[in-house]
N, C-alpha and C. Protein backbone atom coordinates (compact mmCIF):
# COMPACT_ATOMS: atom_id res chain seq x y z
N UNK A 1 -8.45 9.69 -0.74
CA UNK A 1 -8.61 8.60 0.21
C UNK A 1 -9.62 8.96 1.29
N UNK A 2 -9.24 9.95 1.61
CA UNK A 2 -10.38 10.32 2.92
C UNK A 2 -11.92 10.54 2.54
N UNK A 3 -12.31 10.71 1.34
CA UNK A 3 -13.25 10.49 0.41
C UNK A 3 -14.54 9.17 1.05
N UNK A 4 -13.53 8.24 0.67
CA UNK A 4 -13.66 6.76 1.11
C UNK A 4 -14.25 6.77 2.39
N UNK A 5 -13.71 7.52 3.71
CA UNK A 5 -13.61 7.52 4.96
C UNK A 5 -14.82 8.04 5.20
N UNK A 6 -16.16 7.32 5.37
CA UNK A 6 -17.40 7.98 4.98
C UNK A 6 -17.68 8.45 6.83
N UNK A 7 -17.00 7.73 7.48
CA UNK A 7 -18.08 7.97 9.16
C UNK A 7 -16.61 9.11 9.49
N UNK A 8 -16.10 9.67 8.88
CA UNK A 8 -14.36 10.13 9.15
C UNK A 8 -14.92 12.20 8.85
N UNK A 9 -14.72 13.17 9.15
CA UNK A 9 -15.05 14.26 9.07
C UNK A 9 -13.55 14.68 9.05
N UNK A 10 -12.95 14.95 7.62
CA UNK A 10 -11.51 15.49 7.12
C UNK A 10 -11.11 16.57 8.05
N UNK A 11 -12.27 17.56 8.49
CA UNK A 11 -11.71 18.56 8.93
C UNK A 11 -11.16 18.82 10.43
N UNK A 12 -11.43 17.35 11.09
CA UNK A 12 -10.95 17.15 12.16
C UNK A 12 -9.40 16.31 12.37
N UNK A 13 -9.22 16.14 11.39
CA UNK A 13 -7.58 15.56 11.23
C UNK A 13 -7.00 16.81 11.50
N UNK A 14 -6.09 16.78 12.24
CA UNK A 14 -4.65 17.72 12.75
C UNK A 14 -3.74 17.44 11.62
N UNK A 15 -4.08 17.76 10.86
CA UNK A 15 -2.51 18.16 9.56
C UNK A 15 -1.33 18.83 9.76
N UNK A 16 -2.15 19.64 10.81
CA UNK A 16 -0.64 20.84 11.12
C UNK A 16 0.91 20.33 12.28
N UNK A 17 0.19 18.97 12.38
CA UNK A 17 1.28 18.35 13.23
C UNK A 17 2.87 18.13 12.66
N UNK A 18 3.42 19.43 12.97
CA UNK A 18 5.12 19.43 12.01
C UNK A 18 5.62 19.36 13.07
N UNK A 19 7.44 18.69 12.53
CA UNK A 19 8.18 18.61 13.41
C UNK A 19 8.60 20.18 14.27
N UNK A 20 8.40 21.27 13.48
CA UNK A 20 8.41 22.20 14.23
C UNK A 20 7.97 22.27 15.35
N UNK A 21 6.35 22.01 15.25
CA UNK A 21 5.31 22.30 16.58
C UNK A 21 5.93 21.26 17.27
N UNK A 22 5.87 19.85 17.14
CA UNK A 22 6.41 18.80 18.04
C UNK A 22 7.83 19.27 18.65
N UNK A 23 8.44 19.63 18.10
CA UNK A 23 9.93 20.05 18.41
C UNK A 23 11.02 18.80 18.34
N UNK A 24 10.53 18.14 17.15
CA UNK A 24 11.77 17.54 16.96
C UNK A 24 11.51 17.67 15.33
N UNK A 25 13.00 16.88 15.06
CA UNK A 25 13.56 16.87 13.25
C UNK A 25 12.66 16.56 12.55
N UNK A 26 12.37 17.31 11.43
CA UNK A 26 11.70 16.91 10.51
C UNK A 26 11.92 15.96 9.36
N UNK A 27 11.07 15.42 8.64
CA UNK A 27 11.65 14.66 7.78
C UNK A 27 10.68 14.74 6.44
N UNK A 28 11.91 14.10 5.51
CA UNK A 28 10.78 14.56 4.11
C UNK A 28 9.92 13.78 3.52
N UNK A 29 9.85 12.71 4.06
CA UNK A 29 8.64 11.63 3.63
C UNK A 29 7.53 11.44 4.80
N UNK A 30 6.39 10.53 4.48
CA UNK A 30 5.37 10.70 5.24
C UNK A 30 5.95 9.42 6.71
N UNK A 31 5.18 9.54 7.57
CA UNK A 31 5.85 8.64 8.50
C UNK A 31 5.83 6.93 8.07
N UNK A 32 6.45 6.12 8.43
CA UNK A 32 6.20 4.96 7.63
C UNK A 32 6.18 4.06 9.07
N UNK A 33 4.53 3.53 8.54
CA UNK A 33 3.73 2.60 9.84
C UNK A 33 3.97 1.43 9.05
N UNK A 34 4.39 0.55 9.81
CA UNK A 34 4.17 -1.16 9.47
C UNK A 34 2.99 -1.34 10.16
N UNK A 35 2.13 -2.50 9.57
CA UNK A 35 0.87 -2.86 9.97
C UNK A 35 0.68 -3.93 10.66
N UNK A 36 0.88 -5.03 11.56
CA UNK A 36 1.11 -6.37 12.02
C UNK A 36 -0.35 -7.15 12.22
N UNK A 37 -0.72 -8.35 12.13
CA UNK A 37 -1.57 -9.01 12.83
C UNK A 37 -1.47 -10.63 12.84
N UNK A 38 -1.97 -10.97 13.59
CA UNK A 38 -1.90 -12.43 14.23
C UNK A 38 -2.58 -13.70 13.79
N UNK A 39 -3.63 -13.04 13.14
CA UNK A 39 -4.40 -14.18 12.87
C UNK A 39 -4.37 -14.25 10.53
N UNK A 40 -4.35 -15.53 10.68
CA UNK A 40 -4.91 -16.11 9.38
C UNK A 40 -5.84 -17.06 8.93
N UNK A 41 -6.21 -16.74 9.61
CA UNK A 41 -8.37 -17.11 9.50
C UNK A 41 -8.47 -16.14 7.50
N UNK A 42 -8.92 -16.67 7.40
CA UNK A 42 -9.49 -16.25 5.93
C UNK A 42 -10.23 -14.92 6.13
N UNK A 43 -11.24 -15.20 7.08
CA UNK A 43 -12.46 -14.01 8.00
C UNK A 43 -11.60 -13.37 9.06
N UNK A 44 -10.51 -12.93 8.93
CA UNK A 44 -10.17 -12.64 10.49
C UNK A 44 -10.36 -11.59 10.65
N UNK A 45 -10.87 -11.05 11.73
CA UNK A 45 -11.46 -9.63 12.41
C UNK A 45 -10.13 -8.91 12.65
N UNK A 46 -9.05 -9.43 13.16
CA UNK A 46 -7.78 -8.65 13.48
C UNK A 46 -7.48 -8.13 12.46
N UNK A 47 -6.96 -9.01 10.84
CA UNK A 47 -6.86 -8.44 9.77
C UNK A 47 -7.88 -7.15 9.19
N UNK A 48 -9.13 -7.49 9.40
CA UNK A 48 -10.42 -6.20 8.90
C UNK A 48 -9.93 -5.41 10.18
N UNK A 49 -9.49 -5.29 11.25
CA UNK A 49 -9.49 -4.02 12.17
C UNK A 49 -7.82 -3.10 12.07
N UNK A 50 -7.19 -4.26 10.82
CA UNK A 50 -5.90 -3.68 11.14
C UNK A 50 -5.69 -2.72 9.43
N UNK A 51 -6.79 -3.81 8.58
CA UNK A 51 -7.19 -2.98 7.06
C UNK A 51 -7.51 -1.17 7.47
N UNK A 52 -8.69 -1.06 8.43
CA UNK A 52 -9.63 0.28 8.66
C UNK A 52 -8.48 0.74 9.49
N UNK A 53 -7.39 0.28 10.25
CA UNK A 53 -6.45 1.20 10.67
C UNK A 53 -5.39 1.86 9.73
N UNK A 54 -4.81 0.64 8.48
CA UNK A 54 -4.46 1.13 7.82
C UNK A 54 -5.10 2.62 6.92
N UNK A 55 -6.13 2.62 6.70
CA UNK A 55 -6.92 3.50 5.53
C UNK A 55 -6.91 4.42 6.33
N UNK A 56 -7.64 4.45 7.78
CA UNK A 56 -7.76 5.99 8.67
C UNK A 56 -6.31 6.32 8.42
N UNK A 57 -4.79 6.01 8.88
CA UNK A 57 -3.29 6.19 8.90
C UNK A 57 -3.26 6.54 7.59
N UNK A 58 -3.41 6.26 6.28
CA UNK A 58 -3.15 6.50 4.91
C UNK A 58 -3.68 8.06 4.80
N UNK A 59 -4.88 8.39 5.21
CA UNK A 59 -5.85 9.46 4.90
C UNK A 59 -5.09 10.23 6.16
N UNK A 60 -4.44 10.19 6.67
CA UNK A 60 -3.43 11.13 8.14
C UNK A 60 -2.64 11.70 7.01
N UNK A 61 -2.07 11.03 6.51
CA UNK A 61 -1.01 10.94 5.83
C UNK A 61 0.29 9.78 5.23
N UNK A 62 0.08 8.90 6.33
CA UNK A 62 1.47 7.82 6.46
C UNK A 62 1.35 6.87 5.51
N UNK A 63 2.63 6.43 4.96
CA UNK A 63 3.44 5.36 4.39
C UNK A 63 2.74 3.92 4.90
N UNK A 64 1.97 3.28 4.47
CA UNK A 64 1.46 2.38 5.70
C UNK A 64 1.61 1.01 4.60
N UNK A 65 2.25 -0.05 5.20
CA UNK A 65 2.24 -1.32 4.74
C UNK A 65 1.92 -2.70 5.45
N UNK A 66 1.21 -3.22 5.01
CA UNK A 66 0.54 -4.71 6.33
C UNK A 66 1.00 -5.75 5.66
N UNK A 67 1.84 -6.50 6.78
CA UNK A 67 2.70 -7.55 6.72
C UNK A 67 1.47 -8.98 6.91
N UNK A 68 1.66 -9.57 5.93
CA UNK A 68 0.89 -10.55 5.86
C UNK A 68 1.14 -11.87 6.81
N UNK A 69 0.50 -12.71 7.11
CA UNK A 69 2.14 -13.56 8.54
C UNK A 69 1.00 -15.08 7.90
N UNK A 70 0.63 -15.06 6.76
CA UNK A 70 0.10 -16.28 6.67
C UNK A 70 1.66 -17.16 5.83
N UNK A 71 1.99 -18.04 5.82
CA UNK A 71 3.34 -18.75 6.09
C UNK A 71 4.56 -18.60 6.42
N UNK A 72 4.52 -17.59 7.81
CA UNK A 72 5.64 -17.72 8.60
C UNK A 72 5.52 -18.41 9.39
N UNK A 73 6.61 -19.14 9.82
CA UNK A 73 7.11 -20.13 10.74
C UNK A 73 7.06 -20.19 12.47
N UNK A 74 6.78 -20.96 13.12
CA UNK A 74 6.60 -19.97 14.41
C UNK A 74 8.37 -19.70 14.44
N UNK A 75 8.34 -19.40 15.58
CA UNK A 75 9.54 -19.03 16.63
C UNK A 75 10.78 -20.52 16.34
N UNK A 76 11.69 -20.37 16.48
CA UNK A 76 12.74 -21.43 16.20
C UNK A 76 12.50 -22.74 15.53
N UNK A 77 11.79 -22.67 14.24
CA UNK A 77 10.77 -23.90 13.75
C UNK A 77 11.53 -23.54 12.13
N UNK A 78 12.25 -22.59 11.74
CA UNK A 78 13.10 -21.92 10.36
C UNK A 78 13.83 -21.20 10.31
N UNK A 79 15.34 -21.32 9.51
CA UNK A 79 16.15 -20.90 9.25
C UNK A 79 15.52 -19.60 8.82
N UNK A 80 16.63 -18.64 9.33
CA UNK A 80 16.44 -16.63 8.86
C UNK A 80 15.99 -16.64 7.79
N UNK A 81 16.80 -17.13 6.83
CA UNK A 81 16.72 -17.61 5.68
C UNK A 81 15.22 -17.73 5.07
N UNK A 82 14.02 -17.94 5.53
CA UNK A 82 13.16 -18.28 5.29
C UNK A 82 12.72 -16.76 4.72
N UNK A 83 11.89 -17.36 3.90
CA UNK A 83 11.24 -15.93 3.12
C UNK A 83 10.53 -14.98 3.64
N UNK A 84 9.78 -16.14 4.50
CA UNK A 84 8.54 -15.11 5.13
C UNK A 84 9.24 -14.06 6.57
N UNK A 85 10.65 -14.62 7.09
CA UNK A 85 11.11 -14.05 8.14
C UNK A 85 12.09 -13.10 7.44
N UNK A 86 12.81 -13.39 6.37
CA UNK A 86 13.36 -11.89 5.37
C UNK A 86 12.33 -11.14 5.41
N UNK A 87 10.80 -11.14 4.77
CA UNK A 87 10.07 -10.74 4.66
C UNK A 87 9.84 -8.92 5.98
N UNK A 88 9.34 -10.23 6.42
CA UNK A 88 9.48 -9.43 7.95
C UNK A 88 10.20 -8.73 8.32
N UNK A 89 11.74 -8.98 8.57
CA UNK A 89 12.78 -8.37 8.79
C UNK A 89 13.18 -6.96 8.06
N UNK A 90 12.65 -7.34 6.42
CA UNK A 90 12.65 -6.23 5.46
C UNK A 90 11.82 -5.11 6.14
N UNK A 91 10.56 -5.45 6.16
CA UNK A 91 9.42 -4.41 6.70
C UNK A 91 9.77 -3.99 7.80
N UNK A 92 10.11 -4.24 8.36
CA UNK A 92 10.50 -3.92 10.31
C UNK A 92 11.56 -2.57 9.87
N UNK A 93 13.12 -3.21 9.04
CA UNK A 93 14.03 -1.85 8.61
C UNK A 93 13.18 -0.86 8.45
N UNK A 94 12.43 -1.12 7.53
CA UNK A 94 11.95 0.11 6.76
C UNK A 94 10.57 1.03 7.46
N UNK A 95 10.16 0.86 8.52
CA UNK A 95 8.94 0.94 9.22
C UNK A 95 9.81 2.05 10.16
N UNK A 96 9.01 2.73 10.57
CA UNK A 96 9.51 3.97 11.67
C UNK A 96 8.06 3.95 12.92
N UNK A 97 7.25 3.48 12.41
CA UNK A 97 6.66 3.11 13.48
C UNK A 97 5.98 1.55 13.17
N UNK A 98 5.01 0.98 14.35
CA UNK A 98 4.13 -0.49 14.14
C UNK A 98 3.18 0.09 14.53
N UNK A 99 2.06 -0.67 14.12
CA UNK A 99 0.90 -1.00 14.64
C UNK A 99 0.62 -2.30 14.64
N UNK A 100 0.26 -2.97 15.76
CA UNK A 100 -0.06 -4.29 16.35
C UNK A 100 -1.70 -5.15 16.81
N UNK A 101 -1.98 -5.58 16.01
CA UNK A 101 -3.47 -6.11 15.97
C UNK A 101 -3.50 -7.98 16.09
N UNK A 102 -3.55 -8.15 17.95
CA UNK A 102 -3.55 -9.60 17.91
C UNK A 102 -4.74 -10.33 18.15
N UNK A 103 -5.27 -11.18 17.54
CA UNK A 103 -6.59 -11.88 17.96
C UNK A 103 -6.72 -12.55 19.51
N UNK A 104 -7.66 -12.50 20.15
CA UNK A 104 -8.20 -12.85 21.52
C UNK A 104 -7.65 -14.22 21.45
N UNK A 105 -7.39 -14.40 22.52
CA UNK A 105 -6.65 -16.35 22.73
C UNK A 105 -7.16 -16.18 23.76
């Protein structure tokens, strides 16, 4: 992957970042980033800035998955029930950290 990462110089990634040195618990999988963004523009710049965050985070190391939000519902407009807010809800459990990419309003 880091291959790919052409303006990216591998040998400046900190790999050695263990829970040891940090001083907390370690764990046996890679960290797992949820990816978020705001816009569904076809072209949207939030989505391309939240893609190149994903790939730099992948080539770190992390679990990284981007939640798509083109037919979710706004805010009190659908039952939980709704797919795209399971959806969500699923990814959120399973995420140990976010990353958040909202378009300019």
């Amino acid at each position: 992957m880091i291959a790919e990462l052409k303006n990216v110089v591998p040998e400046l990634f900190d790999t050695g970042l263990t829970g040891v040195r940090l001083g907390v618990k370690t764990v046996d999988h890679p960290p797992r980033i949820l990816m978020l963004y705001g816009s569904v523009r076809e072209r949207s710049y939030s989505r391309l800035a939240t893609e190149e965050a994903a790939r730099l985070l992948t080539a770190m190391g992390a679990d990284v998955r981007i939640f798509n939000p083109s037919g979710l519902p706004l805010p009190d407009d659908a039952a939980d029930t709704h797919p795209k807010v399971m959806e969500l809800r699923e990814m959120v459990r399973w995420s140990e950290g976010m990353v958040w990419c909202s378009p300019e309003r």
